[in-house]
N, C-alpha and C. Protein backbone atom coordinates (compact mmCIF):
# COMPACT_ATOMS: atom_id res chain seq x y z
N UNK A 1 24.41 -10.25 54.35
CA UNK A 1 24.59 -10.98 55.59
C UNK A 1 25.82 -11.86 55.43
N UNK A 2 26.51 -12.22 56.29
CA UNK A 2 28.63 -12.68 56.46
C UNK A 2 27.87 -14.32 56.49
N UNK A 3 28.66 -15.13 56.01
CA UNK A 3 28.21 -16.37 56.33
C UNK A 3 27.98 -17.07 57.97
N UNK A 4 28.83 -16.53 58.79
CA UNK A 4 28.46 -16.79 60.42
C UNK A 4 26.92 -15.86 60.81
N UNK A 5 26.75 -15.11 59.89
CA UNK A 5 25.40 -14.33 60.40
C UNK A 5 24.33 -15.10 59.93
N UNK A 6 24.77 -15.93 58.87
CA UNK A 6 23.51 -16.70 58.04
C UNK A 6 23.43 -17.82 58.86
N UNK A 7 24.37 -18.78 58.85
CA UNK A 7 24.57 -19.86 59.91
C UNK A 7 23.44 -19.36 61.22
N UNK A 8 23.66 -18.82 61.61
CA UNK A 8 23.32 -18.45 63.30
C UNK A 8 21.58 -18.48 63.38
N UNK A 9 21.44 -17.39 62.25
CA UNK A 9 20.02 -17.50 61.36
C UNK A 9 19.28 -18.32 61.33
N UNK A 10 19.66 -19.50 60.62
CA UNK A 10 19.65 -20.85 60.05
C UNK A 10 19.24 -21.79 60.91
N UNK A 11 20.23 -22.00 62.10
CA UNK A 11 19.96 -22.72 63.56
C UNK A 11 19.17 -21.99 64.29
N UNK A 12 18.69 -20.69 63.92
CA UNK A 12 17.55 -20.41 65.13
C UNK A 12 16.08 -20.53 64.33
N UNK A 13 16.10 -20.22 62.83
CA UNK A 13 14.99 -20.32 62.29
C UNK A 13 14.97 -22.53 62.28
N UNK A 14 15.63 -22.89 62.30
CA UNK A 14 15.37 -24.49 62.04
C UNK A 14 15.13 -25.17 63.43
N UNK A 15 15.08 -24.28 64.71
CA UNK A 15 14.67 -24.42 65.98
C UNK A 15 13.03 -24.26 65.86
N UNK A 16 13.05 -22.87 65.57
CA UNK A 16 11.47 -22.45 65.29
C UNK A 16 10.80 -22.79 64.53
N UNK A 17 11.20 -23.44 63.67
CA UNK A 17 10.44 -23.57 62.33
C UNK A 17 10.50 -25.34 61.70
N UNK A 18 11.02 -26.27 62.32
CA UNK A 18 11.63 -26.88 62.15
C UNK A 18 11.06 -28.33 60.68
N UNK A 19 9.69 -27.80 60.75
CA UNK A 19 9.05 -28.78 59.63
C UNK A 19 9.58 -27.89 57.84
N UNK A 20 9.91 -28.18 57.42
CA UNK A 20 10.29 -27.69 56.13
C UNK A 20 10.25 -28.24 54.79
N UNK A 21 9.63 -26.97 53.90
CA UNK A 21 9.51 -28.00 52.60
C UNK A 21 10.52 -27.05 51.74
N UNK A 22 11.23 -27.94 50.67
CA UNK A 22 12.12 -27.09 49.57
C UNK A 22 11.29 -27.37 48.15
N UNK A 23 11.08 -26.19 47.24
CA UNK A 23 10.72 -26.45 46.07
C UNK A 23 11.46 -25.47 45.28
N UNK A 24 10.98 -25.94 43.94
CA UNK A 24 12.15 -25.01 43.21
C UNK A 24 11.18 -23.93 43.07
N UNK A 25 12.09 -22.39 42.58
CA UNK A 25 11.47 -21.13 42.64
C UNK A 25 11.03 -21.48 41.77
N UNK A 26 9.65 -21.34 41.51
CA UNK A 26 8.60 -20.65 40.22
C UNK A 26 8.42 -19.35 39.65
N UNK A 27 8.13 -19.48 38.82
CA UNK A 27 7.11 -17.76 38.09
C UNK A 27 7.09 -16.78 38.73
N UNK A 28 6.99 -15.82 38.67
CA UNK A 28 6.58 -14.82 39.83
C UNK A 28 5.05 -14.93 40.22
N UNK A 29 3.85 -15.41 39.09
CA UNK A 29 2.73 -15.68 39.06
C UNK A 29 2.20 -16.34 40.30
N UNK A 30 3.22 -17.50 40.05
CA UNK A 30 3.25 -19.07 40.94
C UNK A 30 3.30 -18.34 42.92
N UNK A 31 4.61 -17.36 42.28
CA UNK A 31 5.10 -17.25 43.59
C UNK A 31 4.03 -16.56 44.65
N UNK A 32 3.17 -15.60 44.05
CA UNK A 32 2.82 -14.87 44.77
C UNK A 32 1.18 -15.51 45.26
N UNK A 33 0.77 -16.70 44.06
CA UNK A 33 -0.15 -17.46 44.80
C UNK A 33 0.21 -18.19 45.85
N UNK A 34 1.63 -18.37 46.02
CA UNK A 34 1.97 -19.50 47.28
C UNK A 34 2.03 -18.34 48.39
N UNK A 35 2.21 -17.01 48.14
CA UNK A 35 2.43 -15.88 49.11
C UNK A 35 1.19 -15.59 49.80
N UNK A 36 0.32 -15.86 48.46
CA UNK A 36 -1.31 -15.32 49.22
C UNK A 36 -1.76 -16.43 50.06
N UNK A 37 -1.57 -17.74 49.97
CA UNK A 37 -2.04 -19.15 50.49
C UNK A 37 -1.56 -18.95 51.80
N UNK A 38 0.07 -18.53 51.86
CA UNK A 38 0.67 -18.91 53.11
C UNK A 38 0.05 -17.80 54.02
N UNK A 39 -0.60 -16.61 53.43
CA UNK A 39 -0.77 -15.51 54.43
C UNK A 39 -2.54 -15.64 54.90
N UNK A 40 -2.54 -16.18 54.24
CA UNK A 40 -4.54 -16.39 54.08
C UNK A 40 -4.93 -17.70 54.91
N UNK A 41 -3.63 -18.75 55.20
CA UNK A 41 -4.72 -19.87 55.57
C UNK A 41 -3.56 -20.65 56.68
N UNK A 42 -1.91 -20.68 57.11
CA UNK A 42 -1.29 -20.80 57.31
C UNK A 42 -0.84 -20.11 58.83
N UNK A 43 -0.24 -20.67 59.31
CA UNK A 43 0.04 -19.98 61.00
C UNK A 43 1.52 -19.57 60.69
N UNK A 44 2.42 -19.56 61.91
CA UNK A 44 3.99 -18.63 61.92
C UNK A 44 4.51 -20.11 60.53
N UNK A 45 5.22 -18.82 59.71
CA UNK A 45 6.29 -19.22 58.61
C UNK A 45 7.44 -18.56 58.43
N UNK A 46 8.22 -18.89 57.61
CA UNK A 46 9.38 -17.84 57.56
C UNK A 46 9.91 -18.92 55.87
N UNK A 47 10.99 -18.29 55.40
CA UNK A 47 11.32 -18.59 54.08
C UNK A 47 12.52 -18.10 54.00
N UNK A 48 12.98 -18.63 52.60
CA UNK A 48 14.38 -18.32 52.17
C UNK A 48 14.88 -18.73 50.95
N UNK A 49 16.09 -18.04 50.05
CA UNK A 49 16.78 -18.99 49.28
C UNK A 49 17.57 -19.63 49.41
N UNK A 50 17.36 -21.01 48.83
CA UNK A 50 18.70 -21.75 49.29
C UNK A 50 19.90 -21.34 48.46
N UNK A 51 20.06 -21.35 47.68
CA UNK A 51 21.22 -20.81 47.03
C UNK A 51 21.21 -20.02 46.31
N UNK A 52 22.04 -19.62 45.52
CA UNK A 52 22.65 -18.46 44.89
C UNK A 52 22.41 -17.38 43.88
N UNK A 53 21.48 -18.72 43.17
CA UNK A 53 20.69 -18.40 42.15
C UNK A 53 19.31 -18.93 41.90
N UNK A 54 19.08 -18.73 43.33
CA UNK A 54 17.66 -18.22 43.76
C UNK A 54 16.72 -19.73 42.80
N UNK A 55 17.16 -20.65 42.95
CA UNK A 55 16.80 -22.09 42.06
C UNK A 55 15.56 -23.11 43.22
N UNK A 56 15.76 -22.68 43.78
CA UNK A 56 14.87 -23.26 45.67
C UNK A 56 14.50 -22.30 46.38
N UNK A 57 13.44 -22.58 46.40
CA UNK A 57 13.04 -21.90 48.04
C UNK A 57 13.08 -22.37 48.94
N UNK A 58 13.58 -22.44 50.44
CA UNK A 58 12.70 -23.52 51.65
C UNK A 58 11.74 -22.46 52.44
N UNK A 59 10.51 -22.99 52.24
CA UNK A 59 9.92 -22.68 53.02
C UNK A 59 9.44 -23.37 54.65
N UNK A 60 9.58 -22.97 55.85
CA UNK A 60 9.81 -23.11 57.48
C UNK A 60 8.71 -23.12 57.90
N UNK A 61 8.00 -23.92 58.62
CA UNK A 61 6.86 -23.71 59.56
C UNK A 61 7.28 -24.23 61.15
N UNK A 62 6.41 -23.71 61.57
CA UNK A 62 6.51 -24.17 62.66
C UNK A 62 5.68 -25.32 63.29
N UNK A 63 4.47 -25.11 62.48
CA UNK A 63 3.37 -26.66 62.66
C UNK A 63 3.46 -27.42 61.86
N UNK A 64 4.10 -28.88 62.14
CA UNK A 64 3.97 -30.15 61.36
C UNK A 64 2.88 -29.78 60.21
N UNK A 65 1.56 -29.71 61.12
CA UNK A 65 -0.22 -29.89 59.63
C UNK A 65 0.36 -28.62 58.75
N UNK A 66 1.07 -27.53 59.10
CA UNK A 66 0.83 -26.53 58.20
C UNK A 66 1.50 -26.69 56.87
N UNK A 67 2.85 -27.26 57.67
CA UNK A 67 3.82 -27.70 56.39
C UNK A 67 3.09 -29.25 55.38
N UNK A 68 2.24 -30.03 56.06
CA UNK A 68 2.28 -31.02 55.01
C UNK A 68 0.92 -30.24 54.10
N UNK A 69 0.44 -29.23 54.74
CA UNK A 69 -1.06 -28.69 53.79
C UNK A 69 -0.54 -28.03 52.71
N UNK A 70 0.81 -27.39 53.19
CA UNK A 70 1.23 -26.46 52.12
C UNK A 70 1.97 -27.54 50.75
N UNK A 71 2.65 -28.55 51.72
CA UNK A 71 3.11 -29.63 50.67
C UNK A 71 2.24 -30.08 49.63
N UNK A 72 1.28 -30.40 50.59
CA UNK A 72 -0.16 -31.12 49.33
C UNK A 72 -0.66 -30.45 48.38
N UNK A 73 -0.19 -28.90 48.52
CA UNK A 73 -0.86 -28.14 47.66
C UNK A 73 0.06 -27.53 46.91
N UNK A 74 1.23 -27.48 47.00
CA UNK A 74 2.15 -27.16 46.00
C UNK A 74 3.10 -28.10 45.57
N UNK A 75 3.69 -28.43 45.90
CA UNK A 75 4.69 -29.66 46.18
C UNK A 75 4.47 -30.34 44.71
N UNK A 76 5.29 -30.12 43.48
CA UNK A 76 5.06 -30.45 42.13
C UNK A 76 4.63 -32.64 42.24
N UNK A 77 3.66 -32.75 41.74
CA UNK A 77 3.40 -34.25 41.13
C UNK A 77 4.47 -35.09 41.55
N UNK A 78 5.62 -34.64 40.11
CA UNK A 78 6.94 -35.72 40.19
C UNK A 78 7.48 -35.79 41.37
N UNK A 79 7.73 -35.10 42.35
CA UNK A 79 8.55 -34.83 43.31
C UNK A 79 7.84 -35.89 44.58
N UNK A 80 6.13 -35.80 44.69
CA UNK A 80 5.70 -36.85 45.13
C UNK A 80 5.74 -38.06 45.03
N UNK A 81 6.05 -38.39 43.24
CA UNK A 81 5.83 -39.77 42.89
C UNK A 81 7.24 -40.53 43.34
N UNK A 82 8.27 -39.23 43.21
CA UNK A 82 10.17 -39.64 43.63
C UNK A 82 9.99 -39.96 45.16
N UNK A 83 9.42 -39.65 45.90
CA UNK A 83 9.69 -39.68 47.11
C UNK A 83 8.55 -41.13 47.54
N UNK A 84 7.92 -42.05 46.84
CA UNK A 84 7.16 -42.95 46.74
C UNK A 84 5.76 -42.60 47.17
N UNK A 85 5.21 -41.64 47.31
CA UNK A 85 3.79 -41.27 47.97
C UNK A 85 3.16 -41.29 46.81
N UNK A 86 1.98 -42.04 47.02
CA UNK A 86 0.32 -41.68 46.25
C UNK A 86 0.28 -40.60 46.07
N UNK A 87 -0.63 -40.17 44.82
CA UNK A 87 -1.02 -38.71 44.92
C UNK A 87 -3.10 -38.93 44.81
């Protein structure tokens, strides 16, 4: 995909999708429990890498609750404690 095709992408999935969480890629193990979660319990999503070497994922929702359920449940410890939230 040309970088104006990704762009275009980008602004229509961040229209639709607009609650978003980034974590770094995991395991393949990791990955495919977050695959089964999002398909098993989760409403419209969509995903992506952020860069190059595939180091982040963002994952897109479209419902505020869906994205903070998915947060609470994956969303590593430290990353909570950096951002000042209780766990």
């Amino acid at each position: 995909m040309d970088l104006d095709k990704r762009s275009a992408w980008l602004r229509k999935l961040d229209e639709e999708c607009p609650y978003q969480v980034v974590l770094p890629r995991r395991q393949l193990i990791e990955d495919n429990a977050i695959l089964d979660f999002l398909l098993a319990h989760l409403g419209w999503f969509d995903m992506y890498v952020e860069d190059e070497h595939a180091t982040y994922v963002r994952y897109c929702f479209e419902n505020m609750l869906d994205a903070e359920i998915f947060r609470a449940r994956f969303e590593p410890k430290q990353l909570i404690h950096a951002r000042g939230m209780s766990v």
